[in-house]
C-alpha atoms as a PDB file:
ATOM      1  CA  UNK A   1     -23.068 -32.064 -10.893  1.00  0.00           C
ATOM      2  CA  UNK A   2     -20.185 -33.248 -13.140  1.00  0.00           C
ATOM      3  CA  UNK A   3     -21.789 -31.054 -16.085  1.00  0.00           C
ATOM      4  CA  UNK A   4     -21.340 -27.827 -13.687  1.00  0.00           C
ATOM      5  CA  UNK A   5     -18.419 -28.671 -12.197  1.00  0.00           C
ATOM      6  CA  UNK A   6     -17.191 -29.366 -16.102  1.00  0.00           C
ATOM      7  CA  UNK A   7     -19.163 -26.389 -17.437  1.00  0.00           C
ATOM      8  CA  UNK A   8     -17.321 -23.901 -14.621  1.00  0.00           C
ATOM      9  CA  UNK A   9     -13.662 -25.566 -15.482  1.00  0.00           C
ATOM     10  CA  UNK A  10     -13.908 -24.660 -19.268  1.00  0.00           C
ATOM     11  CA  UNK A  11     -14.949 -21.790 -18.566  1.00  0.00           C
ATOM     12  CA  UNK A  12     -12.352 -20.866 -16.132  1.00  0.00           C
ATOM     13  CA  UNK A  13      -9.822 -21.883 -18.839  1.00  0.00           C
ATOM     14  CA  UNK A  14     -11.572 -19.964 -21.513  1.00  0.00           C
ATOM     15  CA  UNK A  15     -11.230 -16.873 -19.304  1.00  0.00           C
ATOM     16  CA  UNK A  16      -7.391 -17.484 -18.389  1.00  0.00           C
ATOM     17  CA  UNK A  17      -6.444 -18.062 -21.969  1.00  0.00           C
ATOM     18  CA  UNK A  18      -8.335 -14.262 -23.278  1.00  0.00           C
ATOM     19  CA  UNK A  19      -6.370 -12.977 -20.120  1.00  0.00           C
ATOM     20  CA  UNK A  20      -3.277 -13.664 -21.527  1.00  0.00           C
ATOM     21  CA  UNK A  21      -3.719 -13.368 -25.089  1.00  0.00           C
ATOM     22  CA  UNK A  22      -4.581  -9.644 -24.035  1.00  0.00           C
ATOM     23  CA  UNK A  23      -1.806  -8.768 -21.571  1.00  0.00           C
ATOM     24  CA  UNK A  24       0.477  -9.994 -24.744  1.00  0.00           C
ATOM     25  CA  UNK A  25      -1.405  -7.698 -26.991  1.00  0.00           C
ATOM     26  CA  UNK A  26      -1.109  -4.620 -24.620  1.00  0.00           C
ATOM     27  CA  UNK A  27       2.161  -4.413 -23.944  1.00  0.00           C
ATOM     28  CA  UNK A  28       3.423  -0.879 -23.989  1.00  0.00           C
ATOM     29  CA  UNK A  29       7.351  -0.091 -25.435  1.00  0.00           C
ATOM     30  CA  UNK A  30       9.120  -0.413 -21.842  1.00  0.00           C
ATOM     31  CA  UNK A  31       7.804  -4.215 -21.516  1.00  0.00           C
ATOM     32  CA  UNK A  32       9.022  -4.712 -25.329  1.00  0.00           C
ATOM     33  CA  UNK A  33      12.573  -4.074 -24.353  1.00  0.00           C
ATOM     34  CA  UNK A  34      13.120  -4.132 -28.100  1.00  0.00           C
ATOM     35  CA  UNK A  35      16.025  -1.839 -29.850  1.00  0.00           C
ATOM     36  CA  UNK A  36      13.809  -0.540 -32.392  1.00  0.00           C
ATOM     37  CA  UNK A  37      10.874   0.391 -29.455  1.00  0.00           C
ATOM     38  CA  UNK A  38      13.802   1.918 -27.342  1.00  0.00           C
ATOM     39  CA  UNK A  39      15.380   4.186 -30.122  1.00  0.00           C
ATOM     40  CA  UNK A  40      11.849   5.267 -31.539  1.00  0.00           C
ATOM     41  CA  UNK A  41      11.299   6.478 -28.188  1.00  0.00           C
ATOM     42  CA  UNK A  42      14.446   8.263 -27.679  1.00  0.00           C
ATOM     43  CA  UNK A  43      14.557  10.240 -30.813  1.00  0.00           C
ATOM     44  CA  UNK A  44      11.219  11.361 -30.086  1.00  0.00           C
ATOM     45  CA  UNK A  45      11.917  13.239 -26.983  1.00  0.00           C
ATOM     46  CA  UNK A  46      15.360  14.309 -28.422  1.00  0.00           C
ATOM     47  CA  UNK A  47      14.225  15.845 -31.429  1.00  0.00           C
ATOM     48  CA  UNK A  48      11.248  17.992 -32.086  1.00  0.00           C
ATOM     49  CA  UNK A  49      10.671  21.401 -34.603  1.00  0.00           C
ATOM     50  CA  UNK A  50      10.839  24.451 -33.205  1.00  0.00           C
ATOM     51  CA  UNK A  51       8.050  26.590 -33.318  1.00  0.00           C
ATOM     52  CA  UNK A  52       7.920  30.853 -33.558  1.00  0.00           C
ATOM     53  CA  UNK A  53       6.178  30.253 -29.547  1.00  0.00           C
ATOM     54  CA  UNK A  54       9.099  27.597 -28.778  1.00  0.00           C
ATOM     55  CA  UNK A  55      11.485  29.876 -29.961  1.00  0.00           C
ATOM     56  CA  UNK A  56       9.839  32.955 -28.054  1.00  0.00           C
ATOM     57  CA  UNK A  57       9.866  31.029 -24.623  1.00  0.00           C
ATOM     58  CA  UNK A  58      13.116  29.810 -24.767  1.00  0.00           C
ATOM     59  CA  UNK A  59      14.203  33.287 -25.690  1.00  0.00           C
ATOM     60  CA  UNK A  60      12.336  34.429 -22.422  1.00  0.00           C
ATOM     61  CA  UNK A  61      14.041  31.839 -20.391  1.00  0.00           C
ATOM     62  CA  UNK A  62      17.318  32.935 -21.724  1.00  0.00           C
ATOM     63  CA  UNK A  63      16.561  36.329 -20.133  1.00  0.00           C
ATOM     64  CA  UNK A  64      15.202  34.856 -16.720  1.00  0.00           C
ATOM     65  CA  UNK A  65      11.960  36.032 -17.368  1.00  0.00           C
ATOM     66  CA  UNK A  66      10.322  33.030 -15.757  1.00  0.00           C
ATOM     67  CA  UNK A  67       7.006  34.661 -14.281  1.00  0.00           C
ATOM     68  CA  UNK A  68       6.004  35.291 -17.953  1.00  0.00           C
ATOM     69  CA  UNK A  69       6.839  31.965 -19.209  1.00  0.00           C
ATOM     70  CA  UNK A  70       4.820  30.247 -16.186  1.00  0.00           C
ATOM     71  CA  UNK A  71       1.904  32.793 -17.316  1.00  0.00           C
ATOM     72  CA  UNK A  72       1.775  32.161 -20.814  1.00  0.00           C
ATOM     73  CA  UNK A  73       2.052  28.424 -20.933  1.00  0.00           C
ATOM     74  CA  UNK A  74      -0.289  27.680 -17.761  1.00  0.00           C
ATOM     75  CA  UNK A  75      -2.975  25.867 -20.065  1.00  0.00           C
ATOM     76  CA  UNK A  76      -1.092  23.108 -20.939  1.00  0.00           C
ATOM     77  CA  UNK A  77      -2.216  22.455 -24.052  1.00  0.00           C
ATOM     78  CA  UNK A  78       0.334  21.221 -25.999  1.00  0.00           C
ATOM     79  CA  UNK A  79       3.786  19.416 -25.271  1.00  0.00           C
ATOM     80  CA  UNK A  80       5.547  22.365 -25.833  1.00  0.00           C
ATOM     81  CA  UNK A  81       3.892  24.257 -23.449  1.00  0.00           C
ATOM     82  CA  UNK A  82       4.181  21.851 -20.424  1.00  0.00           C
ATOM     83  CA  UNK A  83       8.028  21.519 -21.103  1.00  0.00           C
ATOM     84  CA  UNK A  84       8.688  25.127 -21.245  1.00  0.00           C
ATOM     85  CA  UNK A  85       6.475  25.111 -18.103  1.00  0.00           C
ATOM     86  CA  UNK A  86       8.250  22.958 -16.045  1.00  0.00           C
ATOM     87  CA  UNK A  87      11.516  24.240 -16.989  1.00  0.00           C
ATOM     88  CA  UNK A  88      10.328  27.808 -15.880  1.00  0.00           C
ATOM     89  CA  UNK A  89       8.928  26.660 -13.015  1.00  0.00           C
ATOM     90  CA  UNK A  90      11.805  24.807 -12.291  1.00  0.00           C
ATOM     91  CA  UNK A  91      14.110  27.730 -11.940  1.00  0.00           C
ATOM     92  CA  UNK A  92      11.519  29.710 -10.102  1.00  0.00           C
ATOM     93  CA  UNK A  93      11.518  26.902  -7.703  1.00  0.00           C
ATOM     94  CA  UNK A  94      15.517  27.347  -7.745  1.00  0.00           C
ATOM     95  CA  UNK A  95      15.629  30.871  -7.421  1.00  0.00           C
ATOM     96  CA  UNK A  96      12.872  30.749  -4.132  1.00  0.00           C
ATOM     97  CA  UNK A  97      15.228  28.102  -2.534  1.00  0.00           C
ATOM     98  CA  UNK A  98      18.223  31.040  -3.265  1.00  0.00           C
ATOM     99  CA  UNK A  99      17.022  33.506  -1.149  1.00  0.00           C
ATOM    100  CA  UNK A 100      14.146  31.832   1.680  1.00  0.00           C
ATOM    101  CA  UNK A 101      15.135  30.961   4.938  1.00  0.00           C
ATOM    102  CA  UNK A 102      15.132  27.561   6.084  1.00  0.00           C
ATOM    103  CA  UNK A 103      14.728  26.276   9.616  1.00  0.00           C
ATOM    104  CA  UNK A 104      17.681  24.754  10.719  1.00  0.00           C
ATOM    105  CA  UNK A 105      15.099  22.266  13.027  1.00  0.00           C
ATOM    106  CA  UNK A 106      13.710  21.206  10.105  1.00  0.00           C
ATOM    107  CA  UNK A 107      16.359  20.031   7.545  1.00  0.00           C
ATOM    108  CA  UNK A 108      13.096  18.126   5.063  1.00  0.00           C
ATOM    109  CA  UNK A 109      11.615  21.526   4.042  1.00  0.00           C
ATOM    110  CA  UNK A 110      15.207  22.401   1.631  1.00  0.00           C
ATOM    111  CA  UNK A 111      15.288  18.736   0.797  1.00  0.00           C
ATOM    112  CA  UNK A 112      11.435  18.812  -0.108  1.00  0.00           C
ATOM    113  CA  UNK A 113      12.152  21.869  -2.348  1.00  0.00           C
ATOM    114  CA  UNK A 114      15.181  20.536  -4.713  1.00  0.00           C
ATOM    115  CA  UNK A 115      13.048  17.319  -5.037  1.00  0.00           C
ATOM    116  CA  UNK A 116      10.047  19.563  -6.641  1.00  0.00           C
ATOM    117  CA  UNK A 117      12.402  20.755  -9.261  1.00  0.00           C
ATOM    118  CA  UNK A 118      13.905  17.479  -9.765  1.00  0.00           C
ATOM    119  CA  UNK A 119      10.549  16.528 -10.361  1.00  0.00           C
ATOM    120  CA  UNK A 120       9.983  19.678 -13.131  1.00  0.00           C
ATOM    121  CA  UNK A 121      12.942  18.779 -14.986  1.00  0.00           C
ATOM    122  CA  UNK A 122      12.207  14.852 -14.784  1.00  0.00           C
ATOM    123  CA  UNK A 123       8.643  15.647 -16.652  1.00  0.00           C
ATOM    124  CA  UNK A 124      10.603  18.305 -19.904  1.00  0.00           C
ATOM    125  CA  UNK A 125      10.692  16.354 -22.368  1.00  0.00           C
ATOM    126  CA  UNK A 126      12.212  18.211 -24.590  1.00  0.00           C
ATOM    127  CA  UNK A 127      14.651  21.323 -24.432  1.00  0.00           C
ATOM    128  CA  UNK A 128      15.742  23.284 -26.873  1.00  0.00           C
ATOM    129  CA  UNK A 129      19.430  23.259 -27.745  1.00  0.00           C
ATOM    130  CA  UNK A 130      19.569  27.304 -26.577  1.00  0.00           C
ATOM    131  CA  UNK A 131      19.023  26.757 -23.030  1.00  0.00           C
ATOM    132  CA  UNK A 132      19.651  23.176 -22.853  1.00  0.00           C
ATOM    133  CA  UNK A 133      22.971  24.098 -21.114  1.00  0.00           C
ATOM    134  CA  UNK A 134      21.701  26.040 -18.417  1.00  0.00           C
ATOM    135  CA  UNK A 135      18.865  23.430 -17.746  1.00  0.00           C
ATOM    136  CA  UNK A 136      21.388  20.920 -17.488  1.00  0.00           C
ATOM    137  CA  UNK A 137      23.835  22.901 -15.635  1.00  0.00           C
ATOM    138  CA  UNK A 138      20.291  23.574 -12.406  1.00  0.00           C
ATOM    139  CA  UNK A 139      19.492  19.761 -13.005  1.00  0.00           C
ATOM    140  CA  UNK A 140      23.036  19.037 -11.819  1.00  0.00           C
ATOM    141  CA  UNK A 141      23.751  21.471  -9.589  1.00  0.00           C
ATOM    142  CA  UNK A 142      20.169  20.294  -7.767  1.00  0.00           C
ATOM    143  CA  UNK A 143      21.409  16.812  -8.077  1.00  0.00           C
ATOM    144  CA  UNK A 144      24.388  17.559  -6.562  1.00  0.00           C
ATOM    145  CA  UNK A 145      23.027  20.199  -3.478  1.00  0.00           C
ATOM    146  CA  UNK A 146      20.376  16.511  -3.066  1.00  0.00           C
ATOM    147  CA  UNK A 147      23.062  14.302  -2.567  1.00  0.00           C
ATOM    148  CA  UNK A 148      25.234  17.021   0.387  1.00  0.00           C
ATOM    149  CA  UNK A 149      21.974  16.841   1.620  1.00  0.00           C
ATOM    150  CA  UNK A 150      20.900  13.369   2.103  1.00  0.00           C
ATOM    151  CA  UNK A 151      24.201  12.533   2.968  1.00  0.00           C
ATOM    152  CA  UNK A 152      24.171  15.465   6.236  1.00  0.00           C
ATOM    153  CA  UNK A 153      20.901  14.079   7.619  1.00  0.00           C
ATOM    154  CA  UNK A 154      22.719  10.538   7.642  1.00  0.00           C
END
């Protein structure tokens, strides 16, 4: 009995110590709270080379022509294409909110909406410096129409 109970207790140990060694191993860049992990991660989603495609879809946002944008990077396949993505459907999302009708008996529906493109803007990581002013200029603007809002249901 005192072999099992001894056998059980190492091995108890033996599994708590490979626990930890791998949690320690594993740990991503926001649990390393280091300044080197924290600037390689900012000038990643601050800086990236434009492609001809990048170019073309910022070029198409710049002339509202959202629909196409939305169309032409639906896939998904590449980084490039979900940020221009979200930022297009982002301002469609703005643009609906412009001009539907909201009940007044139901004040969650506009709130609902400006939190989707919060959430489109919150997953770009990346924007090009061309329309980086107008994508900052909805992301505050929604921001700002959130916070009227919250503060009129209190």
């Amino acid at each position: 009995m005192k072999k099992v109970l001894s056998l059980i207790f190492i091995l108890l140990l033996a599994l708590t110590a490979c626990g930890t060694q791998e949690k320690e191993e594993t740990a991503t860049p926001e649990e390393n709270k280091t300044a080197e992990g924290t600037n390689a991660a900012k000038e990643n989603t601050n800086t990236r080379e434009l492609t001809a495609e990048d170019e073309k879809f910022a070029e198409l946002i710049l002339a509202k022509d959202y629909d196409t944008v939305v169309k032409e990077t639906g896939s998904l396949k590449s980084e490039s294409q979900k940020d221009f993505y979200y930022i297009a459907s982002a301002f469609i999302k703005n643009n609906e909110i412009q001009t539907k009708k909201y009940d007044p008996n139901d004040p969650n529906a506009i709130v609902t909406d400006h939190k989707v493109i919060i959430n489109y803007l919150k997953r770009v990581k990346f924007v090009p410096d061309d329309i980086k002013d107008q994508v900052n200029e909805l992301k505050t603007a929604t921001e700002e129409k959130m916070a009227e809002l919250e503060k009129e249901a209190e």
